[in-house]
Protein backbone atom coordinates (compact mmCIF):
# COMPACT_ATOMS: atom_id res chain seq x y z
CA UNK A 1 -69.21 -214.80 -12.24
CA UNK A 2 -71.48 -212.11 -12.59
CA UNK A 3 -71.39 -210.52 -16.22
CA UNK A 4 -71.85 -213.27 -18.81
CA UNK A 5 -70.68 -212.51 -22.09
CA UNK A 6 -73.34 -213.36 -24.31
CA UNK A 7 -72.39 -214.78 -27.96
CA UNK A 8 -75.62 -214.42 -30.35
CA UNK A 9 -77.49 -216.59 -32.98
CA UNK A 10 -76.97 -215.66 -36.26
CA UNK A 11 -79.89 -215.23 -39.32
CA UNK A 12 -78.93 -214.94 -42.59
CA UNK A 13 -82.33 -213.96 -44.23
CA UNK A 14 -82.07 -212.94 -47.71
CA UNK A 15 -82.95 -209.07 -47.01
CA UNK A 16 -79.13 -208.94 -44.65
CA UNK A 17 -76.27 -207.14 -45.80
CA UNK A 18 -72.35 -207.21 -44.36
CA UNK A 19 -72.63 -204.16 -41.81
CA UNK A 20 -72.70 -206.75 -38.49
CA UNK A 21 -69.64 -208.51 -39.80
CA UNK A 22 -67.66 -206.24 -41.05
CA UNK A 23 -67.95 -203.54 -38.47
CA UNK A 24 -69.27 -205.73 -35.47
CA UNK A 25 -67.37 -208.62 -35.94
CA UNK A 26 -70.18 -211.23 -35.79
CA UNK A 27 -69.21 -214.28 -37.36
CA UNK A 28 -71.29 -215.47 -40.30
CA UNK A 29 -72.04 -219.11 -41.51
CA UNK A 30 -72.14 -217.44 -45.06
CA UNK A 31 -71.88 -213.74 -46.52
CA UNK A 32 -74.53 -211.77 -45.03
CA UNK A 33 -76.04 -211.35 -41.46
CA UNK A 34 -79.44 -209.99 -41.40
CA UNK A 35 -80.37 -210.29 -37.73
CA UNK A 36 -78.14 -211.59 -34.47
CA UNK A 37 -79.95 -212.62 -31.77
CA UNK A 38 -78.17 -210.95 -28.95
CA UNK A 39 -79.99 -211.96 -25.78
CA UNK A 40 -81.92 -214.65 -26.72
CA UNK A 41 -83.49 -217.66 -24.94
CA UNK A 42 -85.69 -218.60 -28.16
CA UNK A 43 -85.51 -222.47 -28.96
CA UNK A 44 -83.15 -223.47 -31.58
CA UNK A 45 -81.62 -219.87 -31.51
CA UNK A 46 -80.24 -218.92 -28.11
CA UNK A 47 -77.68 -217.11 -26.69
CA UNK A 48 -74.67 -219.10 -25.65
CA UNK A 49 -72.33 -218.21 -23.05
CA UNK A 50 -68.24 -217.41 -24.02
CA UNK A 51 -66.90 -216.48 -20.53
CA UNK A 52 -66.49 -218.15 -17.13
CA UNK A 53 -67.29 -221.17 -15.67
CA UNK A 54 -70.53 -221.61 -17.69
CA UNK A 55 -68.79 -220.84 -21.15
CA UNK A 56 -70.33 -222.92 -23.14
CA UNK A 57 -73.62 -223.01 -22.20
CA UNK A 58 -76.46 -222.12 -23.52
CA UNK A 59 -78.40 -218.88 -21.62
CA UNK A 60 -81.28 -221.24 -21.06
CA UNK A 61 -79.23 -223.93 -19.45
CA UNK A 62 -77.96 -221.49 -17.03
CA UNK A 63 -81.02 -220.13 -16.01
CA UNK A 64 -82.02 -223.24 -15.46
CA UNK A 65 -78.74 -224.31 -13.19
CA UNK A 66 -80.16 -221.38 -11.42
CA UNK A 67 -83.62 -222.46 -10.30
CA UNK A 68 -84.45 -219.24 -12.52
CA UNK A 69 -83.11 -216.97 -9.43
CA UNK A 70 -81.04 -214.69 -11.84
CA UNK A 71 -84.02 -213.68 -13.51
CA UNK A 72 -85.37 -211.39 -10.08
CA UNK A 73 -88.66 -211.47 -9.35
CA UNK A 74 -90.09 -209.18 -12.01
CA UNK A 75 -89.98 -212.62 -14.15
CA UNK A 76 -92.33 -214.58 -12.01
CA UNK A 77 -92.10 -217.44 -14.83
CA UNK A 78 -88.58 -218.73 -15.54
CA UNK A 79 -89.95 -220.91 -17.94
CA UNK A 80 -91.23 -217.83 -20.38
CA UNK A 81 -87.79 -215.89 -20.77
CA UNK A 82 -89.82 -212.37 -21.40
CA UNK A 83 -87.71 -211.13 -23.62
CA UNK A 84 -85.27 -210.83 -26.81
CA UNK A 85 -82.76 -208.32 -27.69
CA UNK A 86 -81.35 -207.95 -31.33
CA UNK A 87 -78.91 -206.49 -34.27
CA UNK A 88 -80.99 -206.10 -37.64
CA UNK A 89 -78.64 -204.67 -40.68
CA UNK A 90 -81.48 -204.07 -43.39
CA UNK A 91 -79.61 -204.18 -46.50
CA UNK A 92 -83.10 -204.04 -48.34
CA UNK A 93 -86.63 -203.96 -47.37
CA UNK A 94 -88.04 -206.19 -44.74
CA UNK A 95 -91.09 -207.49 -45.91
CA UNK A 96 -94.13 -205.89 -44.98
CA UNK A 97 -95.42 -207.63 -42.10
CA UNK A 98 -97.54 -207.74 -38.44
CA UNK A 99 -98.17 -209.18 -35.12
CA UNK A 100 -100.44 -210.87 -32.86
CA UNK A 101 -101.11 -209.86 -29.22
CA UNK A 102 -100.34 -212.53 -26.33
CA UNK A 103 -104.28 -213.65 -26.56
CA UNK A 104 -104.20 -214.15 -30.24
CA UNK A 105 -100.77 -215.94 -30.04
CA UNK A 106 -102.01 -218.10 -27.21
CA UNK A 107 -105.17 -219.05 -28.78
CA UNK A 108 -102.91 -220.43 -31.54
CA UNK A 109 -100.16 -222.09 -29.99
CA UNK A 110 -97.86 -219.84 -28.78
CA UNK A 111 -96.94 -218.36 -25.43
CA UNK A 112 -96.06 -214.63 -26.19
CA UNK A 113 -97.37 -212.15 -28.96
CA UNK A 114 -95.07 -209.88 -30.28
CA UNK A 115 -94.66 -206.27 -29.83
CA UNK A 116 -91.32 -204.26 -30.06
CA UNK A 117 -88.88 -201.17 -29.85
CA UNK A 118 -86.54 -200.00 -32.71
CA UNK A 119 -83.34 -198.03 -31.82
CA UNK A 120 -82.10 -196.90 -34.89
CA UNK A 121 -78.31 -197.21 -34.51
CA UNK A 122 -77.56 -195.83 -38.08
CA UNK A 123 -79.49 -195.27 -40.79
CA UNK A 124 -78.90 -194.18 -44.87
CA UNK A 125 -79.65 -190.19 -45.85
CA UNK A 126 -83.10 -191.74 -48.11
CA UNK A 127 -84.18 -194.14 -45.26
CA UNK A 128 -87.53 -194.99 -44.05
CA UNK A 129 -89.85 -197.16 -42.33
CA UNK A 130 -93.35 -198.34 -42.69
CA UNK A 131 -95.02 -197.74 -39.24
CA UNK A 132 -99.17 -198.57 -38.92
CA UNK A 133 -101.38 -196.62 -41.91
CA UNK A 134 -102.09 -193.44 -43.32
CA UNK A 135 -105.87 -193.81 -43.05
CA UNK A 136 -108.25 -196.30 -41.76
CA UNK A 137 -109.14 -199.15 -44.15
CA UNK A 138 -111.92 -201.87 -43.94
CA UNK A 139 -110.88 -205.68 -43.39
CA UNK A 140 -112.07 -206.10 -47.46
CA UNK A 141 -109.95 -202.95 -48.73
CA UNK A 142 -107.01 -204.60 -46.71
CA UNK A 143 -107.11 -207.88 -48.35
CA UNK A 144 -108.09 -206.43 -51.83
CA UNK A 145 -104.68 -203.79 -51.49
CA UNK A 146 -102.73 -207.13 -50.64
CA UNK A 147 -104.16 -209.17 -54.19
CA UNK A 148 -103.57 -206.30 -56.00
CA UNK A 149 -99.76 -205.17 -54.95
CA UNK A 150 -100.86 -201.86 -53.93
CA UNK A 151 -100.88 -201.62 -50.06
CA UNK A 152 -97.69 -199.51 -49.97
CA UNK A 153 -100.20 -196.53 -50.95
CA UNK A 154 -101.56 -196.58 -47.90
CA UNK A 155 -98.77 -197.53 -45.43
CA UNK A 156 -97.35 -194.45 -43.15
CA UNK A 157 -93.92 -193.91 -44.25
CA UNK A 158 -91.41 -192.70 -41.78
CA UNK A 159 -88.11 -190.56 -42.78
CA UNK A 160 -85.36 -192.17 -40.02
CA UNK A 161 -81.89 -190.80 -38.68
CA UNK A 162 -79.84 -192.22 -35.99
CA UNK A 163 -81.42 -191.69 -32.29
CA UNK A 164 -84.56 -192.30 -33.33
CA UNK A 165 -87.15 -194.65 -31.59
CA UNK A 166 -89.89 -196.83 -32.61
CA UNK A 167 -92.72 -199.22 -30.70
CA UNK A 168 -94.22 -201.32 -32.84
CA UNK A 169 -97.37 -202.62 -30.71
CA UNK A 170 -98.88 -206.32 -31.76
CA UNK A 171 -101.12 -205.58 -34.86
CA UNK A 172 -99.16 -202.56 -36.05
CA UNK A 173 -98.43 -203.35 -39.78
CA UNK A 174 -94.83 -202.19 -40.50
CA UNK A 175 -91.71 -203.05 -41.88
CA UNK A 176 -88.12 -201.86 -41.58
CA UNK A 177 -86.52 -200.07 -44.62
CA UNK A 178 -83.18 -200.75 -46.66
CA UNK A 179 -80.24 -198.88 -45.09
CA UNK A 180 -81.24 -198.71 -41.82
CA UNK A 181 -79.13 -200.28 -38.82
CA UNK A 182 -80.97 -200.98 -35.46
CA UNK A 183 -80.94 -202.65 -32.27
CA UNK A 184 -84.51 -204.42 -31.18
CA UNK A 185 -86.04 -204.86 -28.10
CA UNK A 186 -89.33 -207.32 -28.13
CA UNK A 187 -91.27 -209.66 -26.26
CA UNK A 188 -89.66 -213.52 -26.77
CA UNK A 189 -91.57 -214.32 -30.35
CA UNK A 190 -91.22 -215.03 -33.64
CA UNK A 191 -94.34 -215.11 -34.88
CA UNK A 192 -94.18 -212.82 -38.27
CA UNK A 193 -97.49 -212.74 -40.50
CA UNK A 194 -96.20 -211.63 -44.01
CA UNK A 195 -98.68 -209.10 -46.37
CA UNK A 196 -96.27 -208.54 -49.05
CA UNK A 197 -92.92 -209.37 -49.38
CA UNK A 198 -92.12 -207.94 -53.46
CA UNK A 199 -92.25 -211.59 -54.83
CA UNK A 200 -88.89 -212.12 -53.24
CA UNK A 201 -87.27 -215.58 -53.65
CA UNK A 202 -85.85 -217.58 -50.92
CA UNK A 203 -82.44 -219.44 -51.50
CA UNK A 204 -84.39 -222.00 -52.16
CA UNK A 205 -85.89 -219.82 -55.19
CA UNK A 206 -89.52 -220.07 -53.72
CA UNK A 207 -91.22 -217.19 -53.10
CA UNK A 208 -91.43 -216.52 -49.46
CA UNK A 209 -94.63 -217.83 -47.44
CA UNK A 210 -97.52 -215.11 -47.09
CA UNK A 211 -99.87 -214.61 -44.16
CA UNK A 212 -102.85 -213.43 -45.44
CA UNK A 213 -105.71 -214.71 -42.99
CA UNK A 214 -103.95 -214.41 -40.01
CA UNK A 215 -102.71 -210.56 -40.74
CA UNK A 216 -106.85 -210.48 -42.08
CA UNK A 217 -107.08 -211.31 -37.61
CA UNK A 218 -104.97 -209.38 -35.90
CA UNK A 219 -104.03 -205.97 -38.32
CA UNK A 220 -105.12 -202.69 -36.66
CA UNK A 221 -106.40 -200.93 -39.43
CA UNK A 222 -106.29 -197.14 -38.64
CA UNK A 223 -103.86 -194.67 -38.02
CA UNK A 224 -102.27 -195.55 -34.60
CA UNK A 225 -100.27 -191.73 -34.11
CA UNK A 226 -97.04 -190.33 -33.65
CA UNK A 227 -95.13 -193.57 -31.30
CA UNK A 228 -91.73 -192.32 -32.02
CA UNK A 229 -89.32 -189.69 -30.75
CA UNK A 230 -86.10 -188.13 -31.57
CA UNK A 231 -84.03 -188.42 -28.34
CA UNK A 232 -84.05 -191.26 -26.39
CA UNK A 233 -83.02 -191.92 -23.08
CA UNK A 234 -85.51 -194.30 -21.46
CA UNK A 235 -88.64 -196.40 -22.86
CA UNK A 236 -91.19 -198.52 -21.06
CA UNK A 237 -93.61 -200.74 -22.33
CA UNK A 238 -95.85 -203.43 -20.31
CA UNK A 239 -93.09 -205.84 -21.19
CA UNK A 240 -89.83 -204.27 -20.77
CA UNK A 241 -87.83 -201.21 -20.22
CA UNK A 242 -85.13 -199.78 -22.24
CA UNK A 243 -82.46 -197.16 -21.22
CA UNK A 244 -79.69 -195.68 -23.28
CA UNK A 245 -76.55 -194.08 -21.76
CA UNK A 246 -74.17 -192.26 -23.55
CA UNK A 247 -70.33 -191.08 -22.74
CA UNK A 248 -69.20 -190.27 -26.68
CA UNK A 249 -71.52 -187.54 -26.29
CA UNK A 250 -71.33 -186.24 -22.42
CA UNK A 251 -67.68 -185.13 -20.93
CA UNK A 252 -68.71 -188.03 -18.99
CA UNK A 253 -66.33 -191.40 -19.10
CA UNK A 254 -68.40 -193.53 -16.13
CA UNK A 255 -71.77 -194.35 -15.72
CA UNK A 256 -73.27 -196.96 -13.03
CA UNK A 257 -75.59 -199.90 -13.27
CA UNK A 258 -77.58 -200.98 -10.25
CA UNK A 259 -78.75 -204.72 -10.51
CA UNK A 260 -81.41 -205.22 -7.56
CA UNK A 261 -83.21 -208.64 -6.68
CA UNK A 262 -86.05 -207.16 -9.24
CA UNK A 263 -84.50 -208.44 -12.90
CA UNK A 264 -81.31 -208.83 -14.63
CA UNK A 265 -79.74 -206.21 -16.72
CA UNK A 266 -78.56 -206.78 -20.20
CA UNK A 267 -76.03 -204.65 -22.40
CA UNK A 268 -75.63 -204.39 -25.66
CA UNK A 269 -72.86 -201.97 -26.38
CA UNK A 270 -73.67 -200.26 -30.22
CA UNK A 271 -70.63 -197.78 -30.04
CA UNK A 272 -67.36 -197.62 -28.39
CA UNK A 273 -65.58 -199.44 -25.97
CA UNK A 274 -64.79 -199.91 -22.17
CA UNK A 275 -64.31 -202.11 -19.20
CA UNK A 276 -67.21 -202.97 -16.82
CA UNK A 277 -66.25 -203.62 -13.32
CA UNK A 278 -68.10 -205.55 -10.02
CA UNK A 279 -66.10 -205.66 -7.20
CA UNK A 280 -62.81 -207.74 -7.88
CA UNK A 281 -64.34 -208.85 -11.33
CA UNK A 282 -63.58 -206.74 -14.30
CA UNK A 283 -64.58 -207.78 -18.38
CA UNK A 284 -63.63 -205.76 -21.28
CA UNK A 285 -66.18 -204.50 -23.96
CA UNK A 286 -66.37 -203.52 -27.30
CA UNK A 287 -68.76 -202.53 -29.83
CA UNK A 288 -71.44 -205.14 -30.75
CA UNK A 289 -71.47 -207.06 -27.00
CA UNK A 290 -73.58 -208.28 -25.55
CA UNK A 291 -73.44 -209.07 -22.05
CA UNK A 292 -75.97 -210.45 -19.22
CA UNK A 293 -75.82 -209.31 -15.21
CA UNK A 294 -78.19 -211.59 -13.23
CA UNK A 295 -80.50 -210.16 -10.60
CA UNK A 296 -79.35 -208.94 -7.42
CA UNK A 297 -75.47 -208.52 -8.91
CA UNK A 298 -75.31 -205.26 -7.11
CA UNK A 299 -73.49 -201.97 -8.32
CA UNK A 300 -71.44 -202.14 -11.72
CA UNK A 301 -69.58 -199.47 -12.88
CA UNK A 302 -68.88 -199.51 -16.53
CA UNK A 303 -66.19 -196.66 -17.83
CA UNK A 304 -64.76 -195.80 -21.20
CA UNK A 305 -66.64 -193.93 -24.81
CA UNK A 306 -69.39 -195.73 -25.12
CA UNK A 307 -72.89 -196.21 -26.17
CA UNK A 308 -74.93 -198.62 -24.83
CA UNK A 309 -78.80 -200.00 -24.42
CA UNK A 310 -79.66 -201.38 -21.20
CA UNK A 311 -82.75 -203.56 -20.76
CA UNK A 312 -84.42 -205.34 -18.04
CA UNK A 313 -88.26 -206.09 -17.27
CA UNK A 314 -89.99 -203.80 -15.32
């Protein structure tokens, strides 16, 4: 078996809306989605397999079955999965929020930082996003605009429409906006530090936790520039790479996918639908899946009206 189908771990933070159920057909513990982790080796939140003879499975344990060989040799730690690929459906604000690099995360803990790419799949006429600052600030301005409630004064708000693409580098304060659909690509993390989050209650009705010293740490307080683009058709980073292909949109129906011995490929299909096909072994695909090729799979020729975000680690 060479194309896993992946099925995701499911987050229903308070900010979520419907838009991943209802037109990706995720299934839902409750009534909102706000995040599926699509390719995900995270503890307590992976990606389990639904296909073949490891169905079942966690992604994880079948690395692991593996001796870590499917990962190619661009992942020279099998341990460290490098990365984690995502749905967000931002029915309202994300909080505003930031992340540490892999030295800060390390000195505290943890193995990766965090930094990330935004593919905005679909986004509302009024959308935007909070990406870095408008003008520098000092660490005591910072933490006085956080006491006071007025930090969104100086945030650098972004207009978004569909196509568009976002890094978010560790200690780049941001935060996604309501209405806004995307698909994430990051380093494997979690570690959020919080600024402001509008007094928003949990469903606990606590007020959610703030992060105060540790944003105080790692924030980079200036202007950072223009890191996003309108057309996208390949990204790179220092900890992955991200290509899009596109058939709706070409009077093209066929695109190929070459899986050396260097990493794994994974697809996450955001429109249309298909079939994939390596050698006698065929899989149908739809919108929303999410699918893993191991390293050194070969040639895989994927055919249909489609969209779809391809990432492996470079």
């Amino acid at each position: 078996m060479t194309m896993l189908k992946l099925e995701a771990s499911v987050k229903d933070y308070v900010w979520g809306g419907r838009r991943l159920i209802d037109e990706y057909g995720k299934k839902a513990p409750g009534d909102i989605i706000a995040e599926t982790w699509e390719l995900s080796c995270y503890p307590g939140s992976e990606s389990v397999i639904n296909n073949g003879e490891y169905a079942g499975k966690t992604l994880s344990e079948y690395i692991s079955s593996t001796g870590g060989k499917v990962l190619g040799k661009n992942c020279a730690d099998p341990e460290h999965f490098p990365v984690l690929v995502k749905f967000i459906d931002a029915k309202q604000d994300l909080s505003i929020q930031v992340h540490p690099d892999d030295e800060y995360a390390r000195e505290h803990g943890h193995y990766f930082g965090k930094s990330e790419m935004w593919y905005i799949i679909d986004a509302a006429e009024d959308a935007v996003l909070c990406h870095g600052l408008n003008r520098k600030l000092t660490k005591k301005e910072f933490k006085q605009r956080i006491n006071d409630g007025t930090l969104m004064e100086v945030l650098n708000r972004v207009p978004v429409k569909r196509g568009d693409v976002f890094f978010i580098g560790a200690g780049t304060i941001h935060s996604i906006g309501k209405g806004i659909l995307l698909a994430e690509v990051q380093q494997n993390s979690n570690i959020t530090y919080r600024v402001f989050d509008y007094k928003r209650k949990d469903s606990n009705g606590k007020e959610r936790e703030l992060h105060i010293k540790e944003a105080l740490d790692v924030a980079k307080l200036e202007p950072e520039g223009e890191r996003y683009q309108g057309v996208f058709s390949s990204f790179d980073c220092a900890y992955f790479t991200v290509d899009r292909k596109d058939t709706l949109e070409s009077t093209e129906d066929e695109i190929h996918v070459k899986v050396g011995k260097d990493s794994f490929r994974h697809l996450l299909f955001t429109r249309g639908s298909g079939r994939i096909k390596n050698g006698e072994e065929e899989l149908e695909f739809c919108r929303g899946d999410s699918i893993f090729l191991p390293a050194a799979g070969g040639e895989y020729v994927i055919t249909g009206r489609f969209e779809v975000i391809i990432t492996h680690v470079g």
